[in-house]
Every structure is written in structure tokens, then in C-alpha cells.
C-alpha atoms as a PDB file:
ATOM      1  CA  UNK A   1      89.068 126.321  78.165  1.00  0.00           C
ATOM      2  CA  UNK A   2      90.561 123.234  77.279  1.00  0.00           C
ATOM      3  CA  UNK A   3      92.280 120.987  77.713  1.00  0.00           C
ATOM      4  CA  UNK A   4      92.578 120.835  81.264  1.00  0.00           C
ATOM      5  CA  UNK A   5      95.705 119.653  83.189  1.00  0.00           C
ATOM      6  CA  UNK A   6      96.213 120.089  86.887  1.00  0.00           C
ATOM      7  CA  UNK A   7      98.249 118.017  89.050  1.00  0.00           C
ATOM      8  CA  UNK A   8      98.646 117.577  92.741  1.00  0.00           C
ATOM      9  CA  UNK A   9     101.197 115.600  95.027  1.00  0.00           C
ATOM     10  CA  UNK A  10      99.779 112.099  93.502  1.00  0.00           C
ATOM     11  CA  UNK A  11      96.699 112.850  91.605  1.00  0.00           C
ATOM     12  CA  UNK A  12      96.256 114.552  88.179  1.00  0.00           C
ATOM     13  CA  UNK A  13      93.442 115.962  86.491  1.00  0.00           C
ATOM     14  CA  UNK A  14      93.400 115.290  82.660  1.00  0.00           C
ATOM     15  CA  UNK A  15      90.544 115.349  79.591  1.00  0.00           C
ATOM     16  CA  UNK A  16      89.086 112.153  78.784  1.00  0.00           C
ATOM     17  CA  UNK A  17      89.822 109.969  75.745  1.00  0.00           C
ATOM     18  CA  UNK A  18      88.062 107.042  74.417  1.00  0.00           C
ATOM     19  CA  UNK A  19      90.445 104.847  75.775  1.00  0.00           C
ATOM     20  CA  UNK A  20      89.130 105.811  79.460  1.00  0.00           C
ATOM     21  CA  UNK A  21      86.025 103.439  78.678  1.00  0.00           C
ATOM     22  CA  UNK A  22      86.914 100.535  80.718  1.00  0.00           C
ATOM     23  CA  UNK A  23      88.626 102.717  83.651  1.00  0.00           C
ATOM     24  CA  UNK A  24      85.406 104.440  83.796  1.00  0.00           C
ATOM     25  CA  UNK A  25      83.087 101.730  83.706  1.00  0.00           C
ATOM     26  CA  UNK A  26      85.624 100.397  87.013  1.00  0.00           C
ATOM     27  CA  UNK A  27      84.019 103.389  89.003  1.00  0.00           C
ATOM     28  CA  UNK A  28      80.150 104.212  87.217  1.00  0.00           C
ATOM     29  CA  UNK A  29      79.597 100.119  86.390  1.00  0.00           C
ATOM     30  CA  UNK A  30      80.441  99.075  90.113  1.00  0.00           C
ATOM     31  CA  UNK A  31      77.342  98.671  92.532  1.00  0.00           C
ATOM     32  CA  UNK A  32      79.807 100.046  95.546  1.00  0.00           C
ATOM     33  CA  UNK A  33      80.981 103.210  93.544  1.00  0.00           C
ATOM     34  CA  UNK A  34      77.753 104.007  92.104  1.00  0.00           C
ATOM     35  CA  UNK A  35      75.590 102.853  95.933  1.00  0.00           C
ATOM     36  CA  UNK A  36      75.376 106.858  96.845  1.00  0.00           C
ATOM     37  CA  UNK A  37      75.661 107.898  93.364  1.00  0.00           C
ATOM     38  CA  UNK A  38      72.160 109.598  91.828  1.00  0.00           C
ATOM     39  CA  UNK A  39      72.125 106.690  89.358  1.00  0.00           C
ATOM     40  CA  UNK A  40      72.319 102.800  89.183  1.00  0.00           C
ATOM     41  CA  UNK A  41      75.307 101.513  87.708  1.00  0.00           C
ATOM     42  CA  UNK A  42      75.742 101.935  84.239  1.00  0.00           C
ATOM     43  CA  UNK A  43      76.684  99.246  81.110  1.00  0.00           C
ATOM     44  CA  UNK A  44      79.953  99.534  78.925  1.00  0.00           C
ATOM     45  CA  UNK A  45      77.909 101.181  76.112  1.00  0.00           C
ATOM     46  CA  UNK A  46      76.289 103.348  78.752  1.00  0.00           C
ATOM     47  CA  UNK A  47      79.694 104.396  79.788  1.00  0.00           C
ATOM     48  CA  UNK A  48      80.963 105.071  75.858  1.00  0.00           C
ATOM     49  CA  UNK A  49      77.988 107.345  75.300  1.00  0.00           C
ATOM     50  CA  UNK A  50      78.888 109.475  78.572  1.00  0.00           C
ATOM     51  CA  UNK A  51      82.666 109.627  77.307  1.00  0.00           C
ATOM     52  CA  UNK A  52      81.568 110.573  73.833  1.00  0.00           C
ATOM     53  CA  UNK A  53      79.451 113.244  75.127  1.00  0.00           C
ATOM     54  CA  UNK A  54      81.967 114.626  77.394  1.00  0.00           C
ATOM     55  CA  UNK A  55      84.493 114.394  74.459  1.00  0.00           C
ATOM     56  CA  UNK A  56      82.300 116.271  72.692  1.00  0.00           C
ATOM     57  CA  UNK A  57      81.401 119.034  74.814  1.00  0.00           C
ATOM     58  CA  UNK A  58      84.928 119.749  75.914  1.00  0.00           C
ATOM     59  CA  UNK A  59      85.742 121.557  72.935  1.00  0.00           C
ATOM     60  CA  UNK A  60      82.392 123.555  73.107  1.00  0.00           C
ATOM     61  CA  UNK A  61      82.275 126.715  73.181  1.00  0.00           C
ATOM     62  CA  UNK A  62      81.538 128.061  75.227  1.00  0.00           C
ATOM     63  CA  UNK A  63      82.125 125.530  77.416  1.00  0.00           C
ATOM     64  CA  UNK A  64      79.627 124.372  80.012  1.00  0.00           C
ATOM     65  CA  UNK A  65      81.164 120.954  81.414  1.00  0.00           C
ATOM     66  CA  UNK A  66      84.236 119.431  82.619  1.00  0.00           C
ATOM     67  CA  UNK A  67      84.034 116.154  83.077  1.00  0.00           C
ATOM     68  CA  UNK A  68      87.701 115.014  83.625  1.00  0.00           C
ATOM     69  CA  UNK A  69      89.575 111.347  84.494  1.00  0.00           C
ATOM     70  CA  UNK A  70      91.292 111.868  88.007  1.00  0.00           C
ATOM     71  CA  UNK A  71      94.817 109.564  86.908  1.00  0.00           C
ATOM     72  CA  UNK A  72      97.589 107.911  89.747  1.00  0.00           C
ATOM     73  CA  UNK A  73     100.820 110.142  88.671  1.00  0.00           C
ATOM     74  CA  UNK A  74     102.994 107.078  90.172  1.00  0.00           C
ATOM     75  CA  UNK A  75     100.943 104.506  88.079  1.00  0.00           C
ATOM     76  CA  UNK A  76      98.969 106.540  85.171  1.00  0.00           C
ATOM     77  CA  UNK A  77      95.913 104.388  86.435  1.00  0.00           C
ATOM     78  CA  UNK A  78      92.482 106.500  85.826  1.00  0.00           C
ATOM     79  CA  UNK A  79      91.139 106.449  89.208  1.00  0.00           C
ATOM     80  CA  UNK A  80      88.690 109.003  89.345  1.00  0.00           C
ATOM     81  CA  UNK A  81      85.982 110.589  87.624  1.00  0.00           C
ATOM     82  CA  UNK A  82      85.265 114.390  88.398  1.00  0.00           C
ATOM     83  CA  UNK A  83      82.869 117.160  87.082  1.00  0.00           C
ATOM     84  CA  UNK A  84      82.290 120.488  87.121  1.00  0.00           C
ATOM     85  CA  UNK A  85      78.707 121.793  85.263  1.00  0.00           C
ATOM     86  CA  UNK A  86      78.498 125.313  84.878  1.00  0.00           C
ATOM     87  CA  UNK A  87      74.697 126.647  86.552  1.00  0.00           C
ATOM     88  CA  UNK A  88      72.709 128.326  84.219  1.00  0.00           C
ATOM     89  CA  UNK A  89      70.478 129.602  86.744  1.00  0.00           C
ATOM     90  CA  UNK A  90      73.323 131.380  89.192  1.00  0.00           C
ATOM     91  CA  UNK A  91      76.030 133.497  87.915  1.00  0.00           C
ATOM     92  CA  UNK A  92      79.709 132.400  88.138  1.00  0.00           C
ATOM     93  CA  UNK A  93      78.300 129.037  90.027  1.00  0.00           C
ATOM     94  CA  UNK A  94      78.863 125.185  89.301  1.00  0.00           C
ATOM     95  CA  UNK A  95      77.552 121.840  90.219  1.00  0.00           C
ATOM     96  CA  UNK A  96      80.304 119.138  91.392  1.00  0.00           C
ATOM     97  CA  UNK A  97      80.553 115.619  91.569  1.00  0.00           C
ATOM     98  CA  UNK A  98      83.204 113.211  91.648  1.00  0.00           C
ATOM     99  CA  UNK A  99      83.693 109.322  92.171  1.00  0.00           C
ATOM    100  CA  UNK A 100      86.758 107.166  92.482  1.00  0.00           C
ATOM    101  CA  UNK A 101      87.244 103.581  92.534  1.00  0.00           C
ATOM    102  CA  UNK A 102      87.076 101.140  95.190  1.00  0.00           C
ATOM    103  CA  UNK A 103      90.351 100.039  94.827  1.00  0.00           C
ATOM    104  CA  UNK A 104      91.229 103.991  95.659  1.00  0.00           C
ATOM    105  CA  UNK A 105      89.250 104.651  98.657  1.00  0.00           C
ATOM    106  CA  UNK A 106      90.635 105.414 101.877  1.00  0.00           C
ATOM    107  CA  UNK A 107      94.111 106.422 101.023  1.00  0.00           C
ATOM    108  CA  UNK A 108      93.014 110.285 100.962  1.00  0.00           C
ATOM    109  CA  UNK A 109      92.715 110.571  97.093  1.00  0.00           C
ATOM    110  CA  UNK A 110      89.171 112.119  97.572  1.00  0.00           C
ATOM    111  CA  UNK A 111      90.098 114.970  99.500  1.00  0.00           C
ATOM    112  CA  UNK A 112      92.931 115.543  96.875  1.00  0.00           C
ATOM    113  CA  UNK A 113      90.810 115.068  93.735  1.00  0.00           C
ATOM    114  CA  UNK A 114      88.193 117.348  95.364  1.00  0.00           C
ATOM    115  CA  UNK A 115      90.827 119.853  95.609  1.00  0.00           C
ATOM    116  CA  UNK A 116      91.865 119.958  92.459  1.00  0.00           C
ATOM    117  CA  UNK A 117      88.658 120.464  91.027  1.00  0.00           C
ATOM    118  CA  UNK A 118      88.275 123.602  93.051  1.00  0.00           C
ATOM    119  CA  UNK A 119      91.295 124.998  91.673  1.00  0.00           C
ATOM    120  CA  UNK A 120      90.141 124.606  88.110  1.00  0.00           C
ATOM    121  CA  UNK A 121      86.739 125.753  89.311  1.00  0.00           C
ATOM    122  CA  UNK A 122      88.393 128.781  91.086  1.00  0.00           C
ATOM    123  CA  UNK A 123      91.313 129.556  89.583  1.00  0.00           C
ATOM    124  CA  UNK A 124      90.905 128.872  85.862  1.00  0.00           C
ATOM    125  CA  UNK A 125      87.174 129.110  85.801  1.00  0.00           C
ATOM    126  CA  UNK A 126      86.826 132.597  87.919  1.00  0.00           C
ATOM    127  CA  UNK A 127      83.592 130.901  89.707  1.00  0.00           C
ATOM    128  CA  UNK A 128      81.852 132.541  92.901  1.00  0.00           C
ATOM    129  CA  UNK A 129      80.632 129.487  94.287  1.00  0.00           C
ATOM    130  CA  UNK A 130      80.355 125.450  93.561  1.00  0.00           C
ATOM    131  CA  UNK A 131      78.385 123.309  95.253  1.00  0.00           C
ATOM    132  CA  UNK A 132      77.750 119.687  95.136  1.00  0.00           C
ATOM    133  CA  UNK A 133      74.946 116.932  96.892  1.00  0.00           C
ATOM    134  CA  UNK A 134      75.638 113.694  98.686  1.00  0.00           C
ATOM    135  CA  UNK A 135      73.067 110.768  99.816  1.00  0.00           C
ATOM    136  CA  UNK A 136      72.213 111.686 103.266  1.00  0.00           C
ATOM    137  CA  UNK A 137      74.277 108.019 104.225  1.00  0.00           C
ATOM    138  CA  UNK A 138      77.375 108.763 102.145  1.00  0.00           C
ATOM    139  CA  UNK A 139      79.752 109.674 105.262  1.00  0.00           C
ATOM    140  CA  UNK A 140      82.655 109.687 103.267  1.00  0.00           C
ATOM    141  CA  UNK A 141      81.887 112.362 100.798  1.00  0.00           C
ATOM    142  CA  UNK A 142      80.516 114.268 103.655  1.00  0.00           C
ATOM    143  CA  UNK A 143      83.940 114.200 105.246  1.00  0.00           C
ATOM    144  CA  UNK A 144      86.037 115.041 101.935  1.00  0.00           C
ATOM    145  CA  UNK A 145      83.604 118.052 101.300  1.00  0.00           C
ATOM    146  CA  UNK A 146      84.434 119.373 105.063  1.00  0.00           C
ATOM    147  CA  UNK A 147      88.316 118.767 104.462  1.00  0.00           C
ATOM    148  CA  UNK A 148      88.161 120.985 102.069  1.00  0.00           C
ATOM    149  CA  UNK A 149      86.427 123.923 103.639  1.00  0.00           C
ATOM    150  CA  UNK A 150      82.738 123.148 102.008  1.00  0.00           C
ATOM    151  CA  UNK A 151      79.441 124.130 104.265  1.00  0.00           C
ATOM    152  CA  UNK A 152      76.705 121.686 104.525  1.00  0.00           C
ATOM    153  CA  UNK A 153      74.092 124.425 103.430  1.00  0.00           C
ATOM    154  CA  UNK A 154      70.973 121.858 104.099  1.00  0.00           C
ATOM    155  CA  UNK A 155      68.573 119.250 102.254  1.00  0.00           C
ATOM    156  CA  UNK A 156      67.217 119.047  98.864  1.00  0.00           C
ATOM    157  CA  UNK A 157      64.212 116.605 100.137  1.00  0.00           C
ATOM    158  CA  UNK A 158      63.164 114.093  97.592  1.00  0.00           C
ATOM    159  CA  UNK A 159      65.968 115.206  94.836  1.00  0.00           C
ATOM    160  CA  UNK A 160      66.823 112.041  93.377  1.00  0.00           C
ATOM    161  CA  UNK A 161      64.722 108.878  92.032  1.00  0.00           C
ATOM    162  CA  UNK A 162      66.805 105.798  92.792  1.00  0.00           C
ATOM    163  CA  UNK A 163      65.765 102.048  92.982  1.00  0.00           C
ATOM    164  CA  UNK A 164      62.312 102.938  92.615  1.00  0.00           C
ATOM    165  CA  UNK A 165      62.574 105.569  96.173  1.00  0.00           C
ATOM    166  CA  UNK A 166      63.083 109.085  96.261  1.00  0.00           C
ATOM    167  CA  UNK A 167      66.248 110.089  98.292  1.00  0.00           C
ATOM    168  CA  UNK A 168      67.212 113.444 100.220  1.00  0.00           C
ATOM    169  CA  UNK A 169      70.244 115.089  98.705  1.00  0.00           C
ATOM    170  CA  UNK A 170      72.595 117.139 101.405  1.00  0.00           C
ATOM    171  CA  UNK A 171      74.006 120.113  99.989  1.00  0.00           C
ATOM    172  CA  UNK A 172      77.292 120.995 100.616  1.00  0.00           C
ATOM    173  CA  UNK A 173      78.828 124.305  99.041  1.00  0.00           C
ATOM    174  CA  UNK A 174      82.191 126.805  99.449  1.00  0.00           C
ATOM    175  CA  UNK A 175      82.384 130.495  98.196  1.00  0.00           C
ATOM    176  CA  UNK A 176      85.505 131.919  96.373  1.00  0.00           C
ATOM    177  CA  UNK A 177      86.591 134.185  99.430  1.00  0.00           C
ATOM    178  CA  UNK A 178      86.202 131.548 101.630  1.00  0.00           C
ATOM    179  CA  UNK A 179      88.900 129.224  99.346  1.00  0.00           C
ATOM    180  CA  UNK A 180      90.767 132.021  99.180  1.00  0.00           C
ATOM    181  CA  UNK A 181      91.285 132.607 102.611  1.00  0.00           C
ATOM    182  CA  UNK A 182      91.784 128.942 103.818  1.00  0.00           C
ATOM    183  CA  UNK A 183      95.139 128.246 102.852  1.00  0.00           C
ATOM    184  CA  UNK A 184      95.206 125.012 104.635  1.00  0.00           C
ATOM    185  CA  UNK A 185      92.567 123.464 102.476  1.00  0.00           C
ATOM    186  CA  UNK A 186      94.469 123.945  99.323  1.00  0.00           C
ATOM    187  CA  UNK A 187      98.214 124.026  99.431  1.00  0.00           C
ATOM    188  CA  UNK A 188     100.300 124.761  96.277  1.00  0.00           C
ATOM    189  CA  UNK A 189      99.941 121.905  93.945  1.00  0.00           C
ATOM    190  CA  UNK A 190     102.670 120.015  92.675  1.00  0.00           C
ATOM    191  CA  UNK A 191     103.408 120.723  88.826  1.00  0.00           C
ATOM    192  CA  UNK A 192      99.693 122.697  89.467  1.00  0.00           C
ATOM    193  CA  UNK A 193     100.251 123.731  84.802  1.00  0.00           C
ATOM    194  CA  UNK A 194      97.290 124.104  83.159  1.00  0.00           C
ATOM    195  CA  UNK A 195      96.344 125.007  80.276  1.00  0.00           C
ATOM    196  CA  UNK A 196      93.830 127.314  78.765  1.00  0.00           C
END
């Protein structure tokens, strides 16, 4: 499927270009975006390489990732990063992640991005379940994950390698029924097109 284009009240989901590079690098080269992210922050070229990739793989097919630039409708300012991996080990299943930048936190735009990838994971995707893991500190994730009707399903001990320490990873997941019958967690969204 591609490309992708959701939209919500102030937040849009779009494919990345290779004009996203220094937007990106705002959110996955920044010590406070990246401090609960599995990685350390990564360099421009770093950043290039993971848009190239991504590029790449969107027009796969079939396809396996969606790595998408979350953009500001009001200001067309990327914002976000989010991603949906498709789980070759369950059926109809998908990883998640997602990562906005400091400039953008606290203002709700998690909660929103969030929900839009569910709906392409959901809706355009036909997926059973997604699931996605947090640092064991990151409170705020752990609250956008609960506003949008995910289950904190337990700990993957020791899961990531970070800084020389191995971290827990909490797992937080949400099963198509259970989307489906929580209205509240995903109104209709605003100019919700997409495209297959």
C-alpha cells in the first residue's frame, strides 16, 4: 500500500521524502527525543541512510514497513516520526513506535499521532493486533498508549542494549475488536483519505 495519507484534527500522516532529513534528525539526533528511545541519538548521515531505506522499502512489495513523517496541518512542520513493522513471527500483527519533537510535546500531538497510526494499522492494513515497548521511565508514552485503549501486557526484561546497560522494555498492546469497540479512543478523523 502506498503512499499513505491520513489526517486528523491537526496532525497528518504522510510518506517520507529526502527533504525530511533535517526534520528528522530534530527528533532521532536530539539527546531528549532519543533519552527513552532503544538507540543513542543518531548523526545527519545516520539519519539519510534511515530515510533512504524507508524510501526504499515503501514501494516494496509486499510491503513490510511504514515508516511515515507525522506533519503540523496548520504549519506543514514534520513533527513526528511513526512506524509500523509488520511481525513475521505473528499473523496480521505489527510492531509500533513513534517519536515527536521536543518542541511538540505536551500539546496532545502524541495521543493523536498514535491514533492515526492505528487507523492505518487497522483500517488499511486489516491487522489483529499491534503492539509497541517503552523504557520502563518513559511516563509519557505510557500515558499516550493508555489514551488510546492499549494494555500494558508486561516486561520484556533486558530487551534493549543502551549506554553500555541493558534496559527492561514494557509492553503495551491493543487488539482489533477492542479498537473497534472503543469509539472514544478514535473519533472520525478529519479529511481521514488515504490512499492505497
Amino acid at each position: 500500500m502506498y503512499p499513505i495519507n491520513r489526517s486528523s484534527t491537526r496532525l497528518a500522516l504522510r510518506e517520507l521524502s529526502v527533504e525530511d532529513v533535517n526534520a528528522v534528525l530534530a527528533i532521532y539526533g536530539s539527546p531528549q527525543a532519543t533519552e527513552h528511545l532503544s538507540f543513542e541519538p543518531r548523526s545527519r548521515e545516520q539519519v539519510g541512510q534511515i530515510i533512504a531505506r524507508s524510501i526504499a522499502g515503501a514501494t516494496e512489495r509486499p510491503r513490510r514497513e511504514f515508516s511515515l513523517a507525522v506533519i503540523e496541518r496548520k504549519s506543514s512542520v514534520l513533527v513526528g516520526f511513526g512506524r509500523l513493522a509488520l511481525d513475521p513471527h505473528q499473523q496480521r500483527g505489527a510492531t509500533m513506535g513513534f517519536a515527536l519533537r521536543p518542541e511538540a510535546w505536551g500539546v496532545g500531538y502524541g495521543v493523536e499521532m498514535v491514533r492515526l497510526l492505528l487507523n492505518v494499522g487497522f483500517d488499511d492494513l486489516n491487522l489483529h493486533r499491534i503492539w509497541g515497548a517503552r523504557s520502563p521511565w518513559n511516563e509519557a508514552s505510557a500515558r499516550t498508549m493508555a489514551a488510546v485503549g492499549m494494555v500494558e501486557e508486561g516486561v520484556i526484561r533486558e530487551h534493549v542494549l543502551k549506554g553500555g546497560v541493558w534496559r527492561d522494555s514494557v509492553v503495551h498492546a491493543i487488539l482489533e475488536r477492542e479498537w473497534r469497540a472503543a469509539p472514544a479512543a478514535h473519533p472520525p478523523a478529519a479529511g481521514g483519505q488515504h490512499t492505497k
